[in-house]
C-alpha atoms as a PDB file:
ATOM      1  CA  UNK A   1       0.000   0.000   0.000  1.00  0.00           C
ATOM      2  CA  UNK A   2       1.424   3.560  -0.986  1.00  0.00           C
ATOM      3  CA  UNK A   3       1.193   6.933   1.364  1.00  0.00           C
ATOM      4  CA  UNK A   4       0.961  10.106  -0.600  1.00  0.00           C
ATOM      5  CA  UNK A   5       2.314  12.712   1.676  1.00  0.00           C
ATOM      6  CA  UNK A   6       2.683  16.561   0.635  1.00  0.00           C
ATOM      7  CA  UNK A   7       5.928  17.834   0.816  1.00  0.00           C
ATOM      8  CA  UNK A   8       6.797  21.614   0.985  1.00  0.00           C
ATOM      9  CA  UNK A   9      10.702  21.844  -0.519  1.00  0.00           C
ATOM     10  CA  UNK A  10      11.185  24.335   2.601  1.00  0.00           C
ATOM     11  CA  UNK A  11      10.959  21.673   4.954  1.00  0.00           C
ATOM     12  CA  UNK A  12      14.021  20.260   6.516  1.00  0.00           C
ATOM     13  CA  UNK A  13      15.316  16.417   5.275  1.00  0.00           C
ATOM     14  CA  UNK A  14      18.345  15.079   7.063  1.00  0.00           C
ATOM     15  CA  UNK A  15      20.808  12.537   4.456  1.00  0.00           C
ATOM     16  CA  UNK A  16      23.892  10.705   5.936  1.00  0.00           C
ATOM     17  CA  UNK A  17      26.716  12.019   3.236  1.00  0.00           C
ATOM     18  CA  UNK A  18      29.187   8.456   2.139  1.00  0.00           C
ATOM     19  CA  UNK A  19      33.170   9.751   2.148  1.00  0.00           C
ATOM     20  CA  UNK A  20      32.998  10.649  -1.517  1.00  0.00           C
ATOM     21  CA  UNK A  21      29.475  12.938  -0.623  1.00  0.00           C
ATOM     22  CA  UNK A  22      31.679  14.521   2.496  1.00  0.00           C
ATOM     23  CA  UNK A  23      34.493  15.571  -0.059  1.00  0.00           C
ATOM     24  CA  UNK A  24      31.991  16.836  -2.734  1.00  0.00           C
ATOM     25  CA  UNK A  25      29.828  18.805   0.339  1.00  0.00           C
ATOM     26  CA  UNK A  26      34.092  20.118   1.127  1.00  0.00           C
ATOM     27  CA  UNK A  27      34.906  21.076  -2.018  1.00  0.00           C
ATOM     28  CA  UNK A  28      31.402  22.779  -2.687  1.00  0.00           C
ATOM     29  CA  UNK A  29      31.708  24.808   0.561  1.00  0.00           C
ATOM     30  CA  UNK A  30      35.572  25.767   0.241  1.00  0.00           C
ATOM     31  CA  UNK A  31      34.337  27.367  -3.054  1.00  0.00           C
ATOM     32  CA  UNK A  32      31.957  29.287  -1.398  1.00  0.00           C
ATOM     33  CA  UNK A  33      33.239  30.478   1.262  1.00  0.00           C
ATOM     34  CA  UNK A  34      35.739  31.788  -1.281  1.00  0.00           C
ATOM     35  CA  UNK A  35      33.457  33.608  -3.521  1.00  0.00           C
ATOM     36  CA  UNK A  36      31.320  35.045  -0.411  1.00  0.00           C
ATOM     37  CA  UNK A  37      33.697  36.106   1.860  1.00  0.00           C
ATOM     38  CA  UNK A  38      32.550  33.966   4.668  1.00  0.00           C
ATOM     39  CA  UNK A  39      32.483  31.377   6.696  1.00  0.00           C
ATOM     40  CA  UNK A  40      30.509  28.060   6.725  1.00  0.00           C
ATOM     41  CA  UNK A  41      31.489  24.592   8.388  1.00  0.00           C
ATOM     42  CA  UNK A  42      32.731  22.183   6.061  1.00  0.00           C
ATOM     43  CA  UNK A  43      31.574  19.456   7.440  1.00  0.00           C
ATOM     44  CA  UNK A  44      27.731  19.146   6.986  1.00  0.00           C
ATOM     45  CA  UNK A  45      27.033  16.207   9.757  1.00  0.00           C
ATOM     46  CA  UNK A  46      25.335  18.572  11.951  1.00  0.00           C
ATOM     47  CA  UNK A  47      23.506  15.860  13.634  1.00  0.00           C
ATOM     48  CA  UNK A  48      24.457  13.857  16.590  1.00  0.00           C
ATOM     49  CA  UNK A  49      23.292  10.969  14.581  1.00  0.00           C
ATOM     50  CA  UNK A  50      25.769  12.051  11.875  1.00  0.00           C
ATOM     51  CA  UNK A  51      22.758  13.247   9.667  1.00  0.00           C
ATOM     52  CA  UNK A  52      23.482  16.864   7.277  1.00  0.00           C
ATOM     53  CA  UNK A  53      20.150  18.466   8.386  1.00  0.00           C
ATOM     54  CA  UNK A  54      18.722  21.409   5.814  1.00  0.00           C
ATOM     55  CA  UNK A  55      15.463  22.478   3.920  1.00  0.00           C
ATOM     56  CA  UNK A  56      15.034  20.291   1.266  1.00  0.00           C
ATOM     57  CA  UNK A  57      15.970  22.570  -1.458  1.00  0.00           C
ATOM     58  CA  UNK A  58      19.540  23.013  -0.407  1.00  0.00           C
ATOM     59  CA  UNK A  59      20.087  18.944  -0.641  1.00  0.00           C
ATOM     60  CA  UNK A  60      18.711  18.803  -4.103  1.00  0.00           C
ATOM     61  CA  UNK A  61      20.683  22.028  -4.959  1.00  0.00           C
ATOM     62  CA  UNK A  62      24.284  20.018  -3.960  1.00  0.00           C
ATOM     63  CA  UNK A  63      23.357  17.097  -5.185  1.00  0.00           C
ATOM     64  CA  UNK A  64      22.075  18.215  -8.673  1.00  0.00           C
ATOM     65  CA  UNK A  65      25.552  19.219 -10.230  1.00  0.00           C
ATOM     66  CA  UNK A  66      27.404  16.038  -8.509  1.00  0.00           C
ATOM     67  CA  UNK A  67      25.076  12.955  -8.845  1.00  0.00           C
ATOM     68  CA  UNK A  68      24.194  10.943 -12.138  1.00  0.00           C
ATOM     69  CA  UNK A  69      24.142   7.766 -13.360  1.00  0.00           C
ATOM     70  CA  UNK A  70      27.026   5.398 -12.851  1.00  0.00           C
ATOM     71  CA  UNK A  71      28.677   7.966 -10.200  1.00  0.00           C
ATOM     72  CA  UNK A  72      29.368   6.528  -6.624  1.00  0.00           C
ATOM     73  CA  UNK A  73      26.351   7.244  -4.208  1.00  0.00           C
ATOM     74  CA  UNK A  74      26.952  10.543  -2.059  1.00  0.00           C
ATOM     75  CA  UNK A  75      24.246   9.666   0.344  1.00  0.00           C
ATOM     76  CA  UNK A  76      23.327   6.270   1.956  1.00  0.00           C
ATOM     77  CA  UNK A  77      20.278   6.216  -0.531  1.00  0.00           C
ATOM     78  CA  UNK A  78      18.098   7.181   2.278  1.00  0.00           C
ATOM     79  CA  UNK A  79      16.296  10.784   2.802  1.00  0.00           C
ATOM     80  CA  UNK A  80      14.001  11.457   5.847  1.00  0.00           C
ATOM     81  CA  UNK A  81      11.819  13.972   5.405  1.00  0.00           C
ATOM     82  CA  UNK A  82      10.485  16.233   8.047  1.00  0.00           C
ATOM     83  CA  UNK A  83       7.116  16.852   7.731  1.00  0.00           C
ATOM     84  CA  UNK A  84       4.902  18.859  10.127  1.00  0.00           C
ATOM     85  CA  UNK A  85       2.062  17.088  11.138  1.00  0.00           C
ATOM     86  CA  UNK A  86      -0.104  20.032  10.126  1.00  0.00           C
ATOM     87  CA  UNK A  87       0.114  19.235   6.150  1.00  0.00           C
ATOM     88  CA  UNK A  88      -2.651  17.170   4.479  1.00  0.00           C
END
C-alpha cells in the first residue's frame, strides 16, 4: 500500500553524506566560502546521529551538479523527510 504525503521543498530532510558525498559537500563549501567572503562549516554532519540536516531545497541544490548515473552514491540512498504534522 502507498502513502501520498505533501511535501513543501522548505521543509528540513536530514541525508547521511558516504566519504565521496563529504568531499563533494568540502569542495562545494571551500568554493563558497571563497566567492562570499565567509564562513561556513565544512563538514555538513550537523547531527548527533551524523545526519546533514537542511530544507530540502539546499540537498537537491548540492546534489544536482554532482550525482548521475554510474557515479558513486553521495548519500546512503536514504532521505528522511520532516514533515509537520499540520500538512494534508
Amino acid at each position: 500500500m502507498r502513502k501520498d504525503v505533501r511535501f513543501n521543498i522548505n521543509h528540513y530532510a536530514r541525508v547521511k553524506l558516504t566519504e565521496q558525498g563529504l568531499r563533494a559537500y568540502a569542495e562545494r563549501q571551500a568554493n563558497e566560502n571563497m566567492r562570499l567572503r565567509k564562513y561556513r562549516p565544512l563538514n555538513p554532519a550537523n547531527t548527533p546521529d551524523g545526519y546533514w540536516r537542511a530544507q530540502a531545497w539546499e540537498i537537491i541544490q548540492f546534489l544536482g551538479p554532482v550525482c548521475g548515473l554510474g557515479m558513486g552514491p553521495l548519500v546512503d540512498c536514504e532521505i528522511i523527510f520532516e514533515v509537520p504534522e499540520t500538512c494534508p
